[in-house]
C-alpha atoms as a PDB file:
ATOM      1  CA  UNK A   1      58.243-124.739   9.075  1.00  0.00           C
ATOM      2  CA  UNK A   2      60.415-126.728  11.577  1.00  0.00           C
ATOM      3  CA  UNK A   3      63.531-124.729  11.356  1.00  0.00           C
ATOM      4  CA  UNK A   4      65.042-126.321  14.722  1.00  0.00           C
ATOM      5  CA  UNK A   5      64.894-129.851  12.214  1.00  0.00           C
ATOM      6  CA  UNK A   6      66.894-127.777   9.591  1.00  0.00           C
ATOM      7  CA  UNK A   7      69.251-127.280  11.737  1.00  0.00           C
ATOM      8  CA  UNK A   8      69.623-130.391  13.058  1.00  0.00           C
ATOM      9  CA  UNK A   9      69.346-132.812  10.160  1.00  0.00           C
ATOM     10  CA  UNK A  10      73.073-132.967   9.285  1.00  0.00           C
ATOM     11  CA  UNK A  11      74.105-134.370  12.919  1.00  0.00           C
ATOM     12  CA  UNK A  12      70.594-136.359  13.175  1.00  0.00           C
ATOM     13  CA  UNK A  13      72.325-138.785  10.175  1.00  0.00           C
ATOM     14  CA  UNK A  14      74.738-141.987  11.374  1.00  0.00           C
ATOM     15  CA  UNK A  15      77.197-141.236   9.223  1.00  0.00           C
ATOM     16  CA  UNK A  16      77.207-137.185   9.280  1.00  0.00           C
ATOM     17  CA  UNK A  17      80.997-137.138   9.835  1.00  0.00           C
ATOM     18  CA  UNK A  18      82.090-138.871   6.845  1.00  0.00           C
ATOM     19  CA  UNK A  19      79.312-136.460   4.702  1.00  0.00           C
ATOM     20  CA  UNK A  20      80.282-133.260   6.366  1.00  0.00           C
ATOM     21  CA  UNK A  21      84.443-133.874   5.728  1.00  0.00           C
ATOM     22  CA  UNK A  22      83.894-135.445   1.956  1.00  0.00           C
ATOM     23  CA  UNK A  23      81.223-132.070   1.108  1.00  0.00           C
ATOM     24  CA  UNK A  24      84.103-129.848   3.153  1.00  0.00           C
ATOM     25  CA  UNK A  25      86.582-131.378   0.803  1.00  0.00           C
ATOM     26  CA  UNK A  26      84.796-131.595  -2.265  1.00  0.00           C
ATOM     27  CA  UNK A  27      84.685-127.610  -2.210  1.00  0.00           C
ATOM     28  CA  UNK A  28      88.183-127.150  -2.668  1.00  0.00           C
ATOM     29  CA  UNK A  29      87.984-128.457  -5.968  1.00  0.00           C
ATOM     30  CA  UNK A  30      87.140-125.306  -7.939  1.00  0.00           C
ATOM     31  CA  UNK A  31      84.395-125.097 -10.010  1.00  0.00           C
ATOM     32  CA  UNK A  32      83.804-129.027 -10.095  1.00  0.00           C
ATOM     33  CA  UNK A  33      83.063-128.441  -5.958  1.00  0.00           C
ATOM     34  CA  UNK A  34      80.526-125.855  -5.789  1.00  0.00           C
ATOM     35  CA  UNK A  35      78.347-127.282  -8.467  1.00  0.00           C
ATOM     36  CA  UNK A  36      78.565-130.399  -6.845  1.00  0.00           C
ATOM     37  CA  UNK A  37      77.312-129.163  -3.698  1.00  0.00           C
ATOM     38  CA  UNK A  38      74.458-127.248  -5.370  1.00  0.00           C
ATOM     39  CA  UNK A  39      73.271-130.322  -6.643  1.00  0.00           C
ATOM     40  CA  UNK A  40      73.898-132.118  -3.346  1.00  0.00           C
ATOM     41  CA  UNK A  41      71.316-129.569  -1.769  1.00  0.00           C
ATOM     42  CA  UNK A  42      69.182-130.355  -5.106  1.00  0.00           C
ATOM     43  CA  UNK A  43      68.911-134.081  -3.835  1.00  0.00           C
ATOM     44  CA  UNK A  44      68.395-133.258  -0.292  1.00  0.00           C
ATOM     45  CA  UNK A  45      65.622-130.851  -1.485  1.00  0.00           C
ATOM     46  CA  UNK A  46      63.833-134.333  -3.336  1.00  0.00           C
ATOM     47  CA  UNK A  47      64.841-136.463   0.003  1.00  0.00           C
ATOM     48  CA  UNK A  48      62.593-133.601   1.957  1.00  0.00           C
ATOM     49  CA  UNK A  49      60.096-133.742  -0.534  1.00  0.00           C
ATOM     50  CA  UNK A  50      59.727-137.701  -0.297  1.00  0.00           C
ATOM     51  CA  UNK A  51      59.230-137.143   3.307  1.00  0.00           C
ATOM     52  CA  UNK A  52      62.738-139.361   3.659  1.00  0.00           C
ATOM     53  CA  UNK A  53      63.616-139.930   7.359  1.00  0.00           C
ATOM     54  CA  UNK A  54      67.123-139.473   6.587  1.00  0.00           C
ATOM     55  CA  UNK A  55      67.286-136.465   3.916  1.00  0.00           C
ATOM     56  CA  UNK A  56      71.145-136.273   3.507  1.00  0.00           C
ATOM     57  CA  UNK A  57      72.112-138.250   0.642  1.00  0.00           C
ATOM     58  CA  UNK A  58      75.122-140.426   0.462  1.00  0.00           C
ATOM     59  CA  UNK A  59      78.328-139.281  -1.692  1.00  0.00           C
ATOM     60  CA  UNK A  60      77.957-141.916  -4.200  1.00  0.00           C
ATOM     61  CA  UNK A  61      76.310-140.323  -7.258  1.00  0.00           C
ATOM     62  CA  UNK A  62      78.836-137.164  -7.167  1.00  0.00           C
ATOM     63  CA  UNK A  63      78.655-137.409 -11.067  1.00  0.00           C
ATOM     64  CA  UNK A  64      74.374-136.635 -11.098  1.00  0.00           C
ATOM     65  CA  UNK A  65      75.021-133.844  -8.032  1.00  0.00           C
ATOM     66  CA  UNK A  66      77.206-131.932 -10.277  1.00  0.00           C
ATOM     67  CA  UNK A  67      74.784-132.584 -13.513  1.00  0.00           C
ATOM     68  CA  UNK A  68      71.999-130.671 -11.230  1.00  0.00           C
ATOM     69  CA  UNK A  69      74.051-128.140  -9.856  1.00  0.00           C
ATOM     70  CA  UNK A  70      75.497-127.294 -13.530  1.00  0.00           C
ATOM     71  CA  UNK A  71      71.897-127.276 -14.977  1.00  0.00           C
ATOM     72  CA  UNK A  72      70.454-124.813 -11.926  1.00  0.00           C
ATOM     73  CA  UNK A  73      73.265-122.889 -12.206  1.00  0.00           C
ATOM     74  CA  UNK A  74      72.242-122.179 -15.729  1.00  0.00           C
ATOM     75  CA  UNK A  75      69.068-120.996 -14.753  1.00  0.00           C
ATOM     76  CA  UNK A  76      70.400-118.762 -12.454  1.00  0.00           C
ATOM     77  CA  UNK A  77      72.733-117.175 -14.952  1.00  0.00           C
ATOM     78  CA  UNK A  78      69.284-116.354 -17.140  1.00  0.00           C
ATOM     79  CA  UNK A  79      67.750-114.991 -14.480  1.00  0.00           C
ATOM     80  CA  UNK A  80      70.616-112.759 -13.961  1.00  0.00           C
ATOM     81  CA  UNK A  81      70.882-111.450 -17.590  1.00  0.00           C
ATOM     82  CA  UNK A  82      68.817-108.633 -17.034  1.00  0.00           C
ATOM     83  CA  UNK A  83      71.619-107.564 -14.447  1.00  0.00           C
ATOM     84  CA  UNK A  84      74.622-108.394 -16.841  1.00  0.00           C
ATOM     85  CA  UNK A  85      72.804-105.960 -19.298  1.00  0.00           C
ATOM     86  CA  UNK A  86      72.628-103.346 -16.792  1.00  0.00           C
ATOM     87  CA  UNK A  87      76.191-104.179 -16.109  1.00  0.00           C
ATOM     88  CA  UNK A  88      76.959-102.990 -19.772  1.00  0.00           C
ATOM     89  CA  UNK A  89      74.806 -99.928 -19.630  1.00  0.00           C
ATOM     90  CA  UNK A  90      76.445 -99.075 -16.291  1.00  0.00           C
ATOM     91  CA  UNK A  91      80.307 -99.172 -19.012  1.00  0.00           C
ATOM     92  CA  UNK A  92      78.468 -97.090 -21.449  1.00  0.00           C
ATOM     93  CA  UNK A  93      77.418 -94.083 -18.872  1.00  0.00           C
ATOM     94  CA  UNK A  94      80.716 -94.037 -18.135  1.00  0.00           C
ATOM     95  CA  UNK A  95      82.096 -92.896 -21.224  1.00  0.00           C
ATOM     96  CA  UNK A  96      79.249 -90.216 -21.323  1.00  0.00           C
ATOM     97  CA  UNK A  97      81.591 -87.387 -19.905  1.00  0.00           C
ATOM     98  CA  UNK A  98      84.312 -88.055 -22.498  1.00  0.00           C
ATOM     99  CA  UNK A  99      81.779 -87.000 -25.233  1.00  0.00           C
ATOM    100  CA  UNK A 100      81.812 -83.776 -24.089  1.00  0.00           C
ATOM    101  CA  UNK A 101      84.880 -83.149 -25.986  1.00  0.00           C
ATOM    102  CA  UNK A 102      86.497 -79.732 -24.684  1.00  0.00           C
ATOM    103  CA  UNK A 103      83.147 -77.881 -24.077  1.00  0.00           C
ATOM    104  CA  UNK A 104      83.379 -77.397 -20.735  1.00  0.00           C
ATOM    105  CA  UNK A 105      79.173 -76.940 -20.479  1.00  0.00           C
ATOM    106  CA  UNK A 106      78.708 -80.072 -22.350  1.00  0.00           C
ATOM    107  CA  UNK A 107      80.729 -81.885 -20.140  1.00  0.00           C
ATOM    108  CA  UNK A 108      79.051 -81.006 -17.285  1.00  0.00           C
ATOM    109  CA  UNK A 109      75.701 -81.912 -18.648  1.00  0.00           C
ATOM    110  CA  UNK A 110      76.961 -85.173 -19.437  1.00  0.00           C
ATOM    111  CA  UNK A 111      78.228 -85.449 -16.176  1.00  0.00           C
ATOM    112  CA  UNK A 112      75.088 -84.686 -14.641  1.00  0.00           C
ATOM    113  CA  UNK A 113      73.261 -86.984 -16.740  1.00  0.00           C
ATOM    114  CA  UNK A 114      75.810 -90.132 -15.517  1.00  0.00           C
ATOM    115  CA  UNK A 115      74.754 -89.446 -11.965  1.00  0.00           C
ATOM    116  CA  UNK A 116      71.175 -89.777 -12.477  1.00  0.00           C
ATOM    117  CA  UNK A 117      71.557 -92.764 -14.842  1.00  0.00           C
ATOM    118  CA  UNK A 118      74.176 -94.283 -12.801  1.00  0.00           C
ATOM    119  CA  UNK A 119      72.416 -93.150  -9.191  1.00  0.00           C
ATOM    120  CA  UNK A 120      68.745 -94.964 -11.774  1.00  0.00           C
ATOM    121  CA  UNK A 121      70.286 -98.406 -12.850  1.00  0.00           C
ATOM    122  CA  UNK A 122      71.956 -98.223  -9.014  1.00  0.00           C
ATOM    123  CA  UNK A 123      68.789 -98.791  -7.374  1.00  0.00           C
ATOM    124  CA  UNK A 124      67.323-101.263 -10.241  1.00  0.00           C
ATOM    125  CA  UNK A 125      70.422-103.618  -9.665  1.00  0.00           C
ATOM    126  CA  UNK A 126      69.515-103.423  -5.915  1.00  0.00           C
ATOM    127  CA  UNK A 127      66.077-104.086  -6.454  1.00  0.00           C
ATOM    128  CA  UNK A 128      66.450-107.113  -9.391  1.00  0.00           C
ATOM    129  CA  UNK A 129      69.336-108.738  -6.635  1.00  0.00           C
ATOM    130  CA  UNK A 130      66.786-108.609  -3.893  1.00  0.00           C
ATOM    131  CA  UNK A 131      64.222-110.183  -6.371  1.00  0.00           C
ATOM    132  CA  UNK A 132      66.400-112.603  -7.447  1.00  0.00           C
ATOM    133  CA  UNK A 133      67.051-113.222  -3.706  1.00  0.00           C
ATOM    134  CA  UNK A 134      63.828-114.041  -3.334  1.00  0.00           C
ATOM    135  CA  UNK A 135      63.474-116.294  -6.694  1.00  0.00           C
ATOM    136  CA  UNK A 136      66.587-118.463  -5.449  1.00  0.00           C
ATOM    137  CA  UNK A 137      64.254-120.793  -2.981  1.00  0.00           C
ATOM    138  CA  UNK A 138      61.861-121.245  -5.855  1.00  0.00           C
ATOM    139  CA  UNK A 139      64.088-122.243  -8.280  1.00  0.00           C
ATOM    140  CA  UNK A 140      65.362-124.979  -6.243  1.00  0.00           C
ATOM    141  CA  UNK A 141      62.162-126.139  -5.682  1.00  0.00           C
ATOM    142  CA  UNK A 142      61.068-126.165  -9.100  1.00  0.00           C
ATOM    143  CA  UNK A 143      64.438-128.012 -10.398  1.00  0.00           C
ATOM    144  CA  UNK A 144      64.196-130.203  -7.589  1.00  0.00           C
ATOM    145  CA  UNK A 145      60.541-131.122  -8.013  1.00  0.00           C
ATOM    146  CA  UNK A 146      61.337-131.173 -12.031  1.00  0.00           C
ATOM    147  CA  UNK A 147      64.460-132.232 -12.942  1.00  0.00           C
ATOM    148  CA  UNK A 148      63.663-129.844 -15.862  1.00  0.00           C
ATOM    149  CA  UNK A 149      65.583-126.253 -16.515  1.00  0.00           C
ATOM    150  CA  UNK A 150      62.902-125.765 -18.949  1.00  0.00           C
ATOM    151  CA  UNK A 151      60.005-125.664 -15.917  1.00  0.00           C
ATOM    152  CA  UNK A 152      62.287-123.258 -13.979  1.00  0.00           C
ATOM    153  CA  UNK A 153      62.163-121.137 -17.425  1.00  0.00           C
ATOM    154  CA  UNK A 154      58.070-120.964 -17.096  1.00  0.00           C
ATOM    155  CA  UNK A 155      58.104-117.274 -15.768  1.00  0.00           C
ATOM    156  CA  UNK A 156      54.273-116.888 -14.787  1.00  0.00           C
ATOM    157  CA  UNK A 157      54.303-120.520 -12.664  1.00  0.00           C
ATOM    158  CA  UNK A 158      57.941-119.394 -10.704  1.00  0.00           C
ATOM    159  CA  UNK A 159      56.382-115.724 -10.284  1.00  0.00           C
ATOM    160  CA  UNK A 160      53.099-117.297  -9.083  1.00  0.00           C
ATOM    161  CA  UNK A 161      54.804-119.896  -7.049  1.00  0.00           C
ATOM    162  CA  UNK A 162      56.511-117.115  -5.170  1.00  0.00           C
ATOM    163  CA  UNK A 163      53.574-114.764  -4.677  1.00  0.00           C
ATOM    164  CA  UNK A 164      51.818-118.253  -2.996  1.00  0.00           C
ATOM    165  CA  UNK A 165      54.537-119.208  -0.822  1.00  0.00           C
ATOM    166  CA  UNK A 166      56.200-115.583  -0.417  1.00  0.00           C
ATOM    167  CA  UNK A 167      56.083-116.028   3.770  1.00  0.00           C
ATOM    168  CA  UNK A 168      57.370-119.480   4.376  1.00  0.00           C
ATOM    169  CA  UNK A 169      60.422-118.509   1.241  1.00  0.00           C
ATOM    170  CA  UNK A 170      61.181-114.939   3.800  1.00  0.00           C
ATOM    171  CA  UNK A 171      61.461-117.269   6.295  1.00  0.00           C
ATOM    172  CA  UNK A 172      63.760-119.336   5.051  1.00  0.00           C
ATOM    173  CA  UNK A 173      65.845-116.216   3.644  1.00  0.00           C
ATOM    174  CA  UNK A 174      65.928-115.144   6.878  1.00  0.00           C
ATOM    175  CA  UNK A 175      67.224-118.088   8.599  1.00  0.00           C
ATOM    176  CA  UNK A 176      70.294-118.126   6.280  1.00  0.00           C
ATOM    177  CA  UNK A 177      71.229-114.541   6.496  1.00  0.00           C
ATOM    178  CA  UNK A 178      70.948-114.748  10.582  1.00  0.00           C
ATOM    179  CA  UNK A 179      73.554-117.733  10.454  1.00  0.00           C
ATOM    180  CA  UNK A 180      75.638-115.898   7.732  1.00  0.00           C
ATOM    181  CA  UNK A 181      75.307-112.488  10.080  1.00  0.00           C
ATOM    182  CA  UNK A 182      75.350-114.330  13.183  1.00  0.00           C
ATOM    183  CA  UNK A 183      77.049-117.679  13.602  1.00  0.00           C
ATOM    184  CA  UNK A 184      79.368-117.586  10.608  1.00  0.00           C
ATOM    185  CA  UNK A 185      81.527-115.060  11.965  1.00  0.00           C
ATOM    186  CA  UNK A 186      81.461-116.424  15.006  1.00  0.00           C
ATOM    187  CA  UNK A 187      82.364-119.860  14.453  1.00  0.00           C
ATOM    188  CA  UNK A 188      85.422-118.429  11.951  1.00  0.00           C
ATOM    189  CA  UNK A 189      86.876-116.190  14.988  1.00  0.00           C
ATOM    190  CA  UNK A 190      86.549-119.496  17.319  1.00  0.00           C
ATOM    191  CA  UNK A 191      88.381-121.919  14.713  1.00  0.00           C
ATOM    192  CA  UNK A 192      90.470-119.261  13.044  1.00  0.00           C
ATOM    193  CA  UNK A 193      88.644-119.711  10.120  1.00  0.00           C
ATOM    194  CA  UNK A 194      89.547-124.075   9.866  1.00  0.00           C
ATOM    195  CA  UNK A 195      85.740-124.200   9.913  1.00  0.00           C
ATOM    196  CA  UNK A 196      84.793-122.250   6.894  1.00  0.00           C
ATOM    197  CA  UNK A 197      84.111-124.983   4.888  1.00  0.00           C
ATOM    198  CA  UNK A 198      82.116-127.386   7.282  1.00  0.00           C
ATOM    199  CA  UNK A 199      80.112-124.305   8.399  1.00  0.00           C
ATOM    200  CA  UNK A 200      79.072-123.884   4.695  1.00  0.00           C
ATOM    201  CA  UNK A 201      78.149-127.057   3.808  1.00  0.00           C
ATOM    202  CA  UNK A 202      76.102-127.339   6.997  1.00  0.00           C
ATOM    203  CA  UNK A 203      74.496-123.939   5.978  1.00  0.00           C
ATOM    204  CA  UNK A 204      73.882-126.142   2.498  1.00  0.00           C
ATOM    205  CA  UNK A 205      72.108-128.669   4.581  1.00  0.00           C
ATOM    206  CA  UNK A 206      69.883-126.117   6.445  1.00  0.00           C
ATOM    207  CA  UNK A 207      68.614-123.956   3.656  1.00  0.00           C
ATOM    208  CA  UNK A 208      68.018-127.061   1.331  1.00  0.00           C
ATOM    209  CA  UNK A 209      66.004-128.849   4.030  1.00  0.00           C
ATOM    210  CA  UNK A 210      63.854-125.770   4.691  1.00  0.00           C
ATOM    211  CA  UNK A 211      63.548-125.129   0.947  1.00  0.00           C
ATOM    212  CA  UNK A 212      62.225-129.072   0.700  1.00  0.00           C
ATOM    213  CA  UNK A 213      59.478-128.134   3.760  1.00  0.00           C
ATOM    214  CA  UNK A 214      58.181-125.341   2.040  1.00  0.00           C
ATOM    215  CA  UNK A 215      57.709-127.654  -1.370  1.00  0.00           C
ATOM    216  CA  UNK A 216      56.412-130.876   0.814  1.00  0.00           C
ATOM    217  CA  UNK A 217      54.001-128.482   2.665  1.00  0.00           C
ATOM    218  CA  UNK A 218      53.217-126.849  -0.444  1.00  0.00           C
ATOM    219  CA  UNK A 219      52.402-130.081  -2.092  1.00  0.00           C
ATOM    220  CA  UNK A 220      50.180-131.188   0.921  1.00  0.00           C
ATOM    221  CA  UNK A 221      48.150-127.841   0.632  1.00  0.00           C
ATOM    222  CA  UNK A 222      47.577-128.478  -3.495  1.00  0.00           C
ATOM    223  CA  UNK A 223      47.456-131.615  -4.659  1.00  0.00           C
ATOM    224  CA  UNK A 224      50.052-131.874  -7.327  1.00  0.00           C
ATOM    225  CA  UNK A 225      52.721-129.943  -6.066  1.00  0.00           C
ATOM    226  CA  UNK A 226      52.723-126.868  -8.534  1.00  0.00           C
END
């Protein structure tokens, strides 16, 4: 994995100014922005893939870039049902105490009980986020290699997928939460914070190029990509 490339490919392009301001402004747009982008980092992902010297796409096709980023970010969102559902179990231990009514014993039973539920679904959000953490790179890849929500929806080939590739995908993990803990805050002290947005779409750029290495190298290893 050549992450000194990653982090490097947005000022390797000619025209990386004009990219970096129109992704920096397209963010403020709510909503409309931020899918956008995450289908931005969807065609860089395909650009990587395709081995394309120049893997930063042109703003032209804003209207497909937002199509992909809606479409992944539906994935995501059922992925992250089981952690909605906990969400509601987490409102329904709360009310446990109240059932105890004026029995004073009751209600600390119940009370008891809510901690070691509550303390139990605690530490299966943790672990599901982490998991999911770890699911993100794939699912990019898949609806980048794809096009399809309905491949990023075949459990056993993402889950598989993972367990192959569960090294280079730490990596890349890794390399984004070192510039989030790391350079982020450094860079928003330094600008007073005018650099927010240009320091995340560059972080878009980074993770989305490593994310296409680990498909393209993938793909090179196995014939056929998946």
């Amino acid at each position: 994995m050549d992450i000194g490339r990653a982090f490097g490919v947005l000022f390797e392009d000619k025209d990386w100014v004009m990219k970096l301001v129109l992704g920096s402004v397209l963010m403020l747009i709510p909503i409309f922005g931020q899918l956008a982008l995450l289908g931005y980092g969807i065609a860089i992902i395909r650009n990587v893939i395709a081995d394309d010297p120049n893997p930063l796409p042109a703003w032209e096709n804003i209207g497909d870039y937002f199509v992909d980023g809606l479409k992944l970010a539906l994935v995501n969102l059922i992925y992250a049902v089981p952690l909605i559902l906990v969400g509601c179990l987490f409102f329904g231990v709360g009310i446990l105490p109240a059932l105890g009514g004026d029995s004073d014993e009751l209600m600390v039973v119940l009370m008891g009980m809510t901690s070691i539920v509550t303390l139990c679904l605690t530490c299966v959000v943790i672990l599901y986020a982490l998991f999911l953490g770890l699911l993100s790179p794939v699912l990019h890849i898949f609806y980048a290699e794809s096009g399809d929500i309905g491949a990023c929806l075949r459990f056993g080939e993402v889950f598989r997928y993972l367990s192959n590739h569960i090294g280079p995908i730490i990596v890349s993990l890794l390399v984004v939460w070192a510039i989030n803990a790391f350079i982020l805050p450094i860079v928003l002290v330094v600008s007073l914070g005018l650099l927010a947005l240009p320091t995340a779409f560059w972080m878009k750029t980074v993770s989305c190029h490593l994310y296409g290495q680990i498909s393209r190298q993938a793909q090179l290893t196995v014939p056929g990509g998946f």
